[in-house]
PDB file of N, CA and C in Angstrom:
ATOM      1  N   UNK A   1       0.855  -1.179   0.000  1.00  0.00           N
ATOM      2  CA  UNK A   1       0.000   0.000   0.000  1.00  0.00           C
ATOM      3  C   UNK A   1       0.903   1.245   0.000  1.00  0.00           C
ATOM      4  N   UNK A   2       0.726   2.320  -0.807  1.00  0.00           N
ATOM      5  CA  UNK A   2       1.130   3.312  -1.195  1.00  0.00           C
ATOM      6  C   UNK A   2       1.002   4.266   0.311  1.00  0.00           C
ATOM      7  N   UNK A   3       2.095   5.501   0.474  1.00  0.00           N
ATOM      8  CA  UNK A   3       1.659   6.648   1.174  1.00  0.00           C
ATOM      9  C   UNK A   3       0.540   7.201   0.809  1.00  0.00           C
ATOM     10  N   UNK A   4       0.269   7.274  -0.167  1.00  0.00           N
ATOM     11  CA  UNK A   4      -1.319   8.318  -0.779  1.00  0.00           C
ATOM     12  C   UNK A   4      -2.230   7.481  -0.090  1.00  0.00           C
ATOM     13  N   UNK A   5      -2.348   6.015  -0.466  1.00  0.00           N
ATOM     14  CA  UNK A   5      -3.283   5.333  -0.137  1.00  0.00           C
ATOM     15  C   UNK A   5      -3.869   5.057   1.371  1.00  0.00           C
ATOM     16  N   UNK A   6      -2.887   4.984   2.074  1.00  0.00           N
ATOM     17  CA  UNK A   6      -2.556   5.204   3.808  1.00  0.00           C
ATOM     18  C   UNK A   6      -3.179   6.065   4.089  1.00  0.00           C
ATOM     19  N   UNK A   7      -2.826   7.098   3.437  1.00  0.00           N
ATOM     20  CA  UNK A   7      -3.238   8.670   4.046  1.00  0.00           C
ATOM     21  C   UNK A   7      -4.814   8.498   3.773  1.00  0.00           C
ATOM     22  N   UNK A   8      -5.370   8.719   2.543  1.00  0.00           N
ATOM     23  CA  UNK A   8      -6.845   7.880   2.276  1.00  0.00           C
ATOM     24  C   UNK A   8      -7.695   7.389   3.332  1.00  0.00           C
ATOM     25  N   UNK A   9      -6.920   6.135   3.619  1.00  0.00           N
ATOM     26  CA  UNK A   9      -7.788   5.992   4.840  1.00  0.00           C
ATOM     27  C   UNK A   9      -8.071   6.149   5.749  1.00  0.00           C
ATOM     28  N   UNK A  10      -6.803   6.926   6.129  1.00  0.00           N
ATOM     29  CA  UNK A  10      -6.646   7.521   7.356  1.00  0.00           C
ATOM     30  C   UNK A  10      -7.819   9.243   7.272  1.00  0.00           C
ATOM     31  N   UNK A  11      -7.532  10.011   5.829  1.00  0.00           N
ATOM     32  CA  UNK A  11      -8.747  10.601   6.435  1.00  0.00           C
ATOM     33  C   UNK A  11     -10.141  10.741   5.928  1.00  0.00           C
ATOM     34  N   UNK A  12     -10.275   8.994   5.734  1.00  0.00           N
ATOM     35  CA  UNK A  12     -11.609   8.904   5.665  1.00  0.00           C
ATOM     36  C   UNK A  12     -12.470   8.560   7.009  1.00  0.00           C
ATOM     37  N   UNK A  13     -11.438   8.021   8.189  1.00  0.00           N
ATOM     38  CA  UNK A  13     -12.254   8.005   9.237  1.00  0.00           C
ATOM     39  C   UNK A  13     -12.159   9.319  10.318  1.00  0.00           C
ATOM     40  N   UNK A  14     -11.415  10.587   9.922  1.00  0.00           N
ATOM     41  CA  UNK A  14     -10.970  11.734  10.728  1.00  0.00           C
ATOM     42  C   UNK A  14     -12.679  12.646  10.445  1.00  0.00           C
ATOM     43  N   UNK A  15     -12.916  13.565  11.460  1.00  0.00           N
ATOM     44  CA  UNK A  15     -14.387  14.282  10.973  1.00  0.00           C
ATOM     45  C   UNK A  15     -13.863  15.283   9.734  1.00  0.00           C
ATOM     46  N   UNK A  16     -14.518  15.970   9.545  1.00  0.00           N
ATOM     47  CA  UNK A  16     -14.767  17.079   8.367  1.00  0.00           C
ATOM     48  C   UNK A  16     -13.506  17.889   8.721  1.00  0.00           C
ATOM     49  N   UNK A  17     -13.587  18.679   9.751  1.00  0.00           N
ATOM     50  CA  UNK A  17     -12.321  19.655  10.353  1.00  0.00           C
ATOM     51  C   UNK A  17     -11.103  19.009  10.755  1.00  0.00           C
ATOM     52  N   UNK A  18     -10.804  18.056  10.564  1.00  0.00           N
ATOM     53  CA  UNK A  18      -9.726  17.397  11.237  1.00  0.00           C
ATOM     54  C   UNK A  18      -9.188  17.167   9.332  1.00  0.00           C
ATOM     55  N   UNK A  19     -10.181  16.854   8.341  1.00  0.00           N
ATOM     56  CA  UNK A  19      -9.646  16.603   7.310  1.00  0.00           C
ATOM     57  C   UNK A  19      -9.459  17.753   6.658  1.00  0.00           C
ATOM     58  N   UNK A  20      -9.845  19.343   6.919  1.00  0.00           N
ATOM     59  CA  UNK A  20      -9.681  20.432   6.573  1.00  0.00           C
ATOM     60  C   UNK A  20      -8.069  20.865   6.861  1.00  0.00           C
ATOM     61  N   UNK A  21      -7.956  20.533   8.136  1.00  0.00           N
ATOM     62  CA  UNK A  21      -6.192  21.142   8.346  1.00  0.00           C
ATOM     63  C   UNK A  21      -5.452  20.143   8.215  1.00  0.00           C
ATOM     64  N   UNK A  22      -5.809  18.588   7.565  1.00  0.00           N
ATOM     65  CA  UNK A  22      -4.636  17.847   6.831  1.00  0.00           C
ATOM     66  C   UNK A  22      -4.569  18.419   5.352  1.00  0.00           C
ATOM     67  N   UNK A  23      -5.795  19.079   5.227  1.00  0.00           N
ATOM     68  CA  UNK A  23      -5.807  20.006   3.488  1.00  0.00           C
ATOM     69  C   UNK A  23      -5.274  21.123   3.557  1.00  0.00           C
ATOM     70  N   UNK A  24      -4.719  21.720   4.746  1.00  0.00           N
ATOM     71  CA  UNK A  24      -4.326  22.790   4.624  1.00  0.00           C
ATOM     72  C   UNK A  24      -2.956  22.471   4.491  1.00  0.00           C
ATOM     73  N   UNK A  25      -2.601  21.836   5.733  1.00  0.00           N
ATOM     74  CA  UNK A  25      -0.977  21.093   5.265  1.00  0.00           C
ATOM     75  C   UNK A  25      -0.641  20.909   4.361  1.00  0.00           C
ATOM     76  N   UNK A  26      -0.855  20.184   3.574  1.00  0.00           N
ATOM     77  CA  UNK A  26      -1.140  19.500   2.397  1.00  0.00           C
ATOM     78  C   UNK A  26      -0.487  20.860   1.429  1.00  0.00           C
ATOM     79  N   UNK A  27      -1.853  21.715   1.480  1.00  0.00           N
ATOM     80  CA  UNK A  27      -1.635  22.707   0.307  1.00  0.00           C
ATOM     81  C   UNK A  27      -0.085  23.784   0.859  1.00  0.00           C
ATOM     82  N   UNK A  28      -0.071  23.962   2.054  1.00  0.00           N
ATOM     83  CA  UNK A  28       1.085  24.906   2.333  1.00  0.00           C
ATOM     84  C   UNK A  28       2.419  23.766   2.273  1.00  0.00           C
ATOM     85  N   UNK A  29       2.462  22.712   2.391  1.00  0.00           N
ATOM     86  CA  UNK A  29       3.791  21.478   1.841  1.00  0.00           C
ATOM     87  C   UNK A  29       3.872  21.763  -0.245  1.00  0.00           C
ATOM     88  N   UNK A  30       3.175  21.614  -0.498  1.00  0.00           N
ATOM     89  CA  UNK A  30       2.997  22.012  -1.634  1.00  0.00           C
ATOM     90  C   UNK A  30       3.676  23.153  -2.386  1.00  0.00           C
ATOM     91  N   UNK A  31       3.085  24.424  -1.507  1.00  0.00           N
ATOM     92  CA  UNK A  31       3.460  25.750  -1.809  1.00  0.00           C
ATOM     93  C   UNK A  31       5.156  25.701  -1.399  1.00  0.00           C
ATOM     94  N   UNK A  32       5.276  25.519  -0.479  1.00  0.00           N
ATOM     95  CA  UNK A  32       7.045  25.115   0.125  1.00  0.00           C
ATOM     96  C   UNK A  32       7.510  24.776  -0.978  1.00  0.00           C
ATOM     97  N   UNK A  33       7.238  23.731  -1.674  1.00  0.00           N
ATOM     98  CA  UNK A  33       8.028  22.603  -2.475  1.00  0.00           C
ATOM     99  C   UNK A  33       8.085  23.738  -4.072  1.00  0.00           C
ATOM    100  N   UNK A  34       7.017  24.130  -4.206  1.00  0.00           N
ATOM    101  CA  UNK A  34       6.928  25.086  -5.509  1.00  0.00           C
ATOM    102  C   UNK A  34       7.831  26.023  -5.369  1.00  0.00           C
ATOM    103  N   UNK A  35       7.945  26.986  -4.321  1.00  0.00           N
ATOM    104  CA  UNK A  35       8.915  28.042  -3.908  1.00  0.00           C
ATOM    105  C   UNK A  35      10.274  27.385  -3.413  1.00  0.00           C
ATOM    106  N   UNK A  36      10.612  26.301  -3.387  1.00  0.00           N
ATOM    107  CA  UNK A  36      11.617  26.056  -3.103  1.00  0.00           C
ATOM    108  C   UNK A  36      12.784  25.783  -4.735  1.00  0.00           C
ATOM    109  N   UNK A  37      11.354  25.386  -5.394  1.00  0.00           N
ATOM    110  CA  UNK A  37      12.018  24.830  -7.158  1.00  0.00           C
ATOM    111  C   UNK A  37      12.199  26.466  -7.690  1.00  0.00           C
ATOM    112  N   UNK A  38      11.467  27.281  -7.434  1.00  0.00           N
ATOM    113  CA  UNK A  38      11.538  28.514  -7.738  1.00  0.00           C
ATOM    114  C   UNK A  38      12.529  29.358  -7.529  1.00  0.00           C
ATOM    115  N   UNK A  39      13.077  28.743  -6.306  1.00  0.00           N
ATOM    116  CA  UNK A  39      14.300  29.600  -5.957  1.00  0.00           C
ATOM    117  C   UNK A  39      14.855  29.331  -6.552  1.00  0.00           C
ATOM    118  N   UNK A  40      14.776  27.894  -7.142  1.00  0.00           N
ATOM    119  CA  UNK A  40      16.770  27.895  -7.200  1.00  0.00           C
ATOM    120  C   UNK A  40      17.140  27.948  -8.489  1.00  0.00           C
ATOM    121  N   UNK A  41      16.366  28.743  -9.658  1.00  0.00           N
ATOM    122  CA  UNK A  41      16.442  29.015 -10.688  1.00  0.00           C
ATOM    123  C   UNK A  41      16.970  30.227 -11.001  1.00  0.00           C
ATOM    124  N   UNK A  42      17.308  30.904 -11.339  1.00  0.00           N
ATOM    125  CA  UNK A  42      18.062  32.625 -11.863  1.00  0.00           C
ATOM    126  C   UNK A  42      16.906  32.544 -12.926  1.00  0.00           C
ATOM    127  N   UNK A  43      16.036  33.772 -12.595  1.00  0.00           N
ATOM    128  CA  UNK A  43      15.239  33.825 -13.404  1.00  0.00           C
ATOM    129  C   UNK A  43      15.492  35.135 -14.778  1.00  0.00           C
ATOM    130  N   UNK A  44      15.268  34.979 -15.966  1.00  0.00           N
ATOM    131  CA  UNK A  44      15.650  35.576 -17.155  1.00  0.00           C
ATOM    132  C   UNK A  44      15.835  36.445 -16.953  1.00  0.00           C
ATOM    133  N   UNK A  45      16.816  37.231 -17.113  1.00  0.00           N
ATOM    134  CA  UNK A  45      16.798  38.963 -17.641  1.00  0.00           C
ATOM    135  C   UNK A  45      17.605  39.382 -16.282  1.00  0.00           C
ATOM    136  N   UNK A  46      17.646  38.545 -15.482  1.00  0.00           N
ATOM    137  CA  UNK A  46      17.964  39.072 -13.789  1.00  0.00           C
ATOM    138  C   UNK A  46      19.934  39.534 -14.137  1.00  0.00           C
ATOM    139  N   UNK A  47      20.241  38.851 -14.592  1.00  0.00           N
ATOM    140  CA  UNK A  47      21.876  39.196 -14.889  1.00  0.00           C
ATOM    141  C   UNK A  47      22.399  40.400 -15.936  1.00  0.00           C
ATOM    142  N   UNK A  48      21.105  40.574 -17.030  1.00  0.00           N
ATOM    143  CA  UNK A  48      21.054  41.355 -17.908  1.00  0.00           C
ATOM    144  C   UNK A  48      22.327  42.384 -18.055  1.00  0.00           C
ATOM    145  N   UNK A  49      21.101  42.924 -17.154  1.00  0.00           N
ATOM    146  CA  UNK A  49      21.580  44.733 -16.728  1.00  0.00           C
ATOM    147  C   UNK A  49      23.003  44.753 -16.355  1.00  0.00           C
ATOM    148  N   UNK A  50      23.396  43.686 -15.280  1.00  0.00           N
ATOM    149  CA  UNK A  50      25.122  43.883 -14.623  1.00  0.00           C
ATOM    150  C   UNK A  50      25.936  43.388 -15.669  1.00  0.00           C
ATOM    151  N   UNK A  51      25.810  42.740 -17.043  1.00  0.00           N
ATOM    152  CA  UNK A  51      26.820  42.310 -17.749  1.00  0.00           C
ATOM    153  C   UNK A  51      27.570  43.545 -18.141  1.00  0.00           C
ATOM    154  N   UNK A  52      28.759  43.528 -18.283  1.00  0.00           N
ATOM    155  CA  UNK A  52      29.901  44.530 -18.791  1.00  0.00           C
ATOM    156  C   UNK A  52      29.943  45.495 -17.673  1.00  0.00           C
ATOM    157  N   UNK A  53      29.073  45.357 -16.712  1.00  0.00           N
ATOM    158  CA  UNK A  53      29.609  46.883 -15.608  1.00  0.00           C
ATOM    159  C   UNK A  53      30.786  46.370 -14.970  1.00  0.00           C
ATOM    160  N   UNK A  54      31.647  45.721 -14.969  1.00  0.00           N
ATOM    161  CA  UNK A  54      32.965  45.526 -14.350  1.00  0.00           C
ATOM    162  C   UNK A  54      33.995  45.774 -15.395  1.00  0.00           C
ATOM    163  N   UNK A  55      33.546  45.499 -16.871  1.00  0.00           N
ATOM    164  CA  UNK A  55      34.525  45.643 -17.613  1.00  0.00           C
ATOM    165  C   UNK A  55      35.244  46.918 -18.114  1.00  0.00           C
ATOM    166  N   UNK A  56      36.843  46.539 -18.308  1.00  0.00           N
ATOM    167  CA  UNK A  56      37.612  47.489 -18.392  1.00  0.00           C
ATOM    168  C   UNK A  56      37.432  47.616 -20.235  1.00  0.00           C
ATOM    169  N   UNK A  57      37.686  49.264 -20.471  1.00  0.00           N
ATOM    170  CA  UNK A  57      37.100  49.684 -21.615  1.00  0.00           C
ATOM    171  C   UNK A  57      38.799  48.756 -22.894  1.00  0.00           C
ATOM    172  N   UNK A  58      39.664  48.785 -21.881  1.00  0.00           N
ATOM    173  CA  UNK A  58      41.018  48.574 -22.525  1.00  0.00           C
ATOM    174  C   UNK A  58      41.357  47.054 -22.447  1.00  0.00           C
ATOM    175  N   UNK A  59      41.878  46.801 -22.669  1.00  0.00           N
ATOM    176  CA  UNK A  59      42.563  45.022 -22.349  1.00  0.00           C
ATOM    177  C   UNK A  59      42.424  44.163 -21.303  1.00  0.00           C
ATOM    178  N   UNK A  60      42.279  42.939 -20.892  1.00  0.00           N
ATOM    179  CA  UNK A  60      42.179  42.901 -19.582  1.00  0.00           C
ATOM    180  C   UNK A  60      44.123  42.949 -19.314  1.00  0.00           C
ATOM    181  N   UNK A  61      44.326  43.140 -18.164  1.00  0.00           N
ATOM    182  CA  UNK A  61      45.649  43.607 -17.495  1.00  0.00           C
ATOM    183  C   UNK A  61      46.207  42.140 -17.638  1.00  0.00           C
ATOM    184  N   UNK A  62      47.632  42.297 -17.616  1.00  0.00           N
ATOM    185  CA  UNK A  62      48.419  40.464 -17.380  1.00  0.00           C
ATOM    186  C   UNK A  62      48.375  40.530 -15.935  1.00  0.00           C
ATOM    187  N   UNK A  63      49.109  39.188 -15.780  1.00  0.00           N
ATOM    188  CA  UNK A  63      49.504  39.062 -14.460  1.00  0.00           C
ATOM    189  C   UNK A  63      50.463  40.026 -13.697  1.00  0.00           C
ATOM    190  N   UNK A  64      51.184  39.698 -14.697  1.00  0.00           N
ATOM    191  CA  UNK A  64      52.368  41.020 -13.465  1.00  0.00           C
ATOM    192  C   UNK A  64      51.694  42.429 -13.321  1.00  0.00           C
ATOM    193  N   UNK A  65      51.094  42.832 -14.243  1.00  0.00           N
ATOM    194  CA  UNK A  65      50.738  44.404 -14.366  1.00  0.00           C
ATOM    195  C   UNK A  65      50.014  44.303 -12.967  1.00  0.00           C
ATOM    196  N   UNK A  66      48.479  43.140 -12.491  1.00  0.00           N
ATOM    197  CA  UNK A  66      47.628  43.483 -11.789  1.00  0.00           C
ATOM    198  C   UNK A  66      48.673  43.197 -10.681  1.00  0.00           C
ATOM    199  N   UNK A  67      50.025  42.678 -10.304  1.00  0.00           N
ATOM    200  CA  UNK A  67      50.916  42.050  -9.272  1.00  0.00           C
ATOM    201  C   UNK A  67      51.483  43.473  -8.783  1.00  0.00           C
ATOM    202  N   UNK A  68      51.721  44.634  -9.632  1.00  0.00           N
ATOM    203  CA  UNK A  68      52.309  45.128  -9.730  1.00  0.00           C
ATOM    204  C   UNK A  68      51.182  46.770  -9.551  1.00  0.00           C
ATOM    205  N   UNK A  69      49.894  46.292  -9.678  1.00  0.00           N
ATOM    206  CA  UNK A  69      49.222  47.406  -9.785  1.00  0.00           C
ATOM    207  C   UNK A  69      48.870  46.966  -7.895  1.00  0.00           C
ATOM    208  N   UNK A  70      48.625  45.897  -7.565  1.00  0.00           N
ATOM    209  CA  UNK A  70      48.339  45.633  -6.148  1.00  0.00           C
ATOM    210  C   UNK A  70      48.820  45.970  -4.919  1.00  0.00           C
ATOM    211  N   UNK A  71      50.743  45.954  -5.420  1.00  0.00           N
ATOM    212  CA  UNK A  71      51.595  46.577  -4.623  1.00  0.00           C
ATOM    213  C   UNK A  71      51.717  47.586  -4.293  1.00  0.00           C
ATOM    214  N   UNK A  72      51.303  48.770  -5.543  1.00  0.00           N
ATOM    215  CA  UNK A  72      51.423  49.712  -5.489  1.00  0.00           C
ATOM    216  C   UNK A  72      50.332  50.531  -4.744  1.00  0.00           C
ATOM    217  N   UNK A  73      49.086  49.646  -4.858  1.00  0.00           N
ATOM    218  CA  UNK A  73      48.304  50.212  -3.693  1.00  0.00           C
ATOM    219  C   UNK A  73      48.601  49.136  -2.688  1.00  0.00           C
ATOM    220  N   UNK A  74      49.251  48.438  -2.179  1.00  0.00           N
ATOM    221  CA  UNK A  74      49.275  48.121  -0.877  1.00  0.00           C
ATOM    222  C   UNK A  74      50.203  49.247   0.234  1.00  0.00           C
ATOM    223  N   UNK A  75      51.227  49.709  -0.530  1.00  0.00           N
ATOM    224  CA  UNK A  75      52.342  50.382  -0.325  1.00  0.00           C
ATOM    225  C   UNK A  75      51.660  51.870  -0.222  1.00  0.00           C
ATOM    226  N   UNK A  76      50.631  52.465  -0.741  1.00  0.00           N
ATOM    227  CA  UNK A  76      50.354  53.691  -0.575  1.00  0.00           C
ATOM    228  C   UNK A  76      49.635  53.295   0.424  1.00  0.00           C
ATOM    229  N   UNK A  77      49.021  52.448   0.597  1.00  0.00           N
ATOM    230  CA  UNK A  77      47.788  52.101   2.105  1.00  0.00           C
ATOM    231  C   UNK A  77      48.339  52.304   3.405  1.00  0.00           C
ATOM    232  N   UNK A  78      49.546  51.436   3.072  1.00  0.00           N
ATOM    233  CA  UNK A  78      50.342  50.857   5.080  1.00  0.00           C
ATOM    234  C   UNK A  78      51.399  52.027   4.625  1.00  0.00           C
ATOM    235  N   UNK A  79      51.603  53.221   4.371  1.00  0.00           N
ATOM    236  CA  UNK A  79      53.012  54.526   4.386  1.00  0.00           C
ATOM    237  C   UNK A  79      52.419  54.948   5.472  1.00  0.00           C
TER     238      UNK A  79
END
C-alpha cells in the first residue's frame, strides 16, 4: 500500500475539520516545495543589466601588471 493510499484511509475516518487542516498542510507542503524549485532558478533577464559593468574599456591587465598594480596600492595604504 502506497503513502497516498494510507493517508486515504486515514482521512476517511478523521471528521470534516480534522480533514480540513490535513488540506491545509497539504496545500502549504505544496506551496514550500513550488517556492523552493523557484528559488533555485536565476530567473531571465535578472543578470542582464550587470553584464559589462565591471569591464575594463582597454585590455584585460596580465599578471604582473595586476601584481604590480596591487603593490602599489598596498604600499600607498600601510606609508
Amino acid at each position: 500500500m502506497t503513502a497516498a493510499e494510507k493517508l486515504y484511509e486515514l482521512i476517511q475516518a478523521l471528521p470534516e475539520s480534522q480533514v480540513n487542516e490535513v488540506l491545509n498542510f497539504a496545500e502549504f507542503l505544496h506551496q514550500k516545495q513550488r517556492n523552493i524549485s523557484h528559488s533555485q532558478t536565476i530567473p531571465p533577464g535578472t543578470l542582464t543589466g550587470l553584464r559589462g559593468i565591471a569591464k575594463r574599456p582597454e585590455a584585460a591587465p596580465s599578471d604582473p601588471e595586476l601584481q604590480a598594480e596591487y603593490t602599489d596600492y598596498l604600499t600607498q595604504k600601510y606609508q
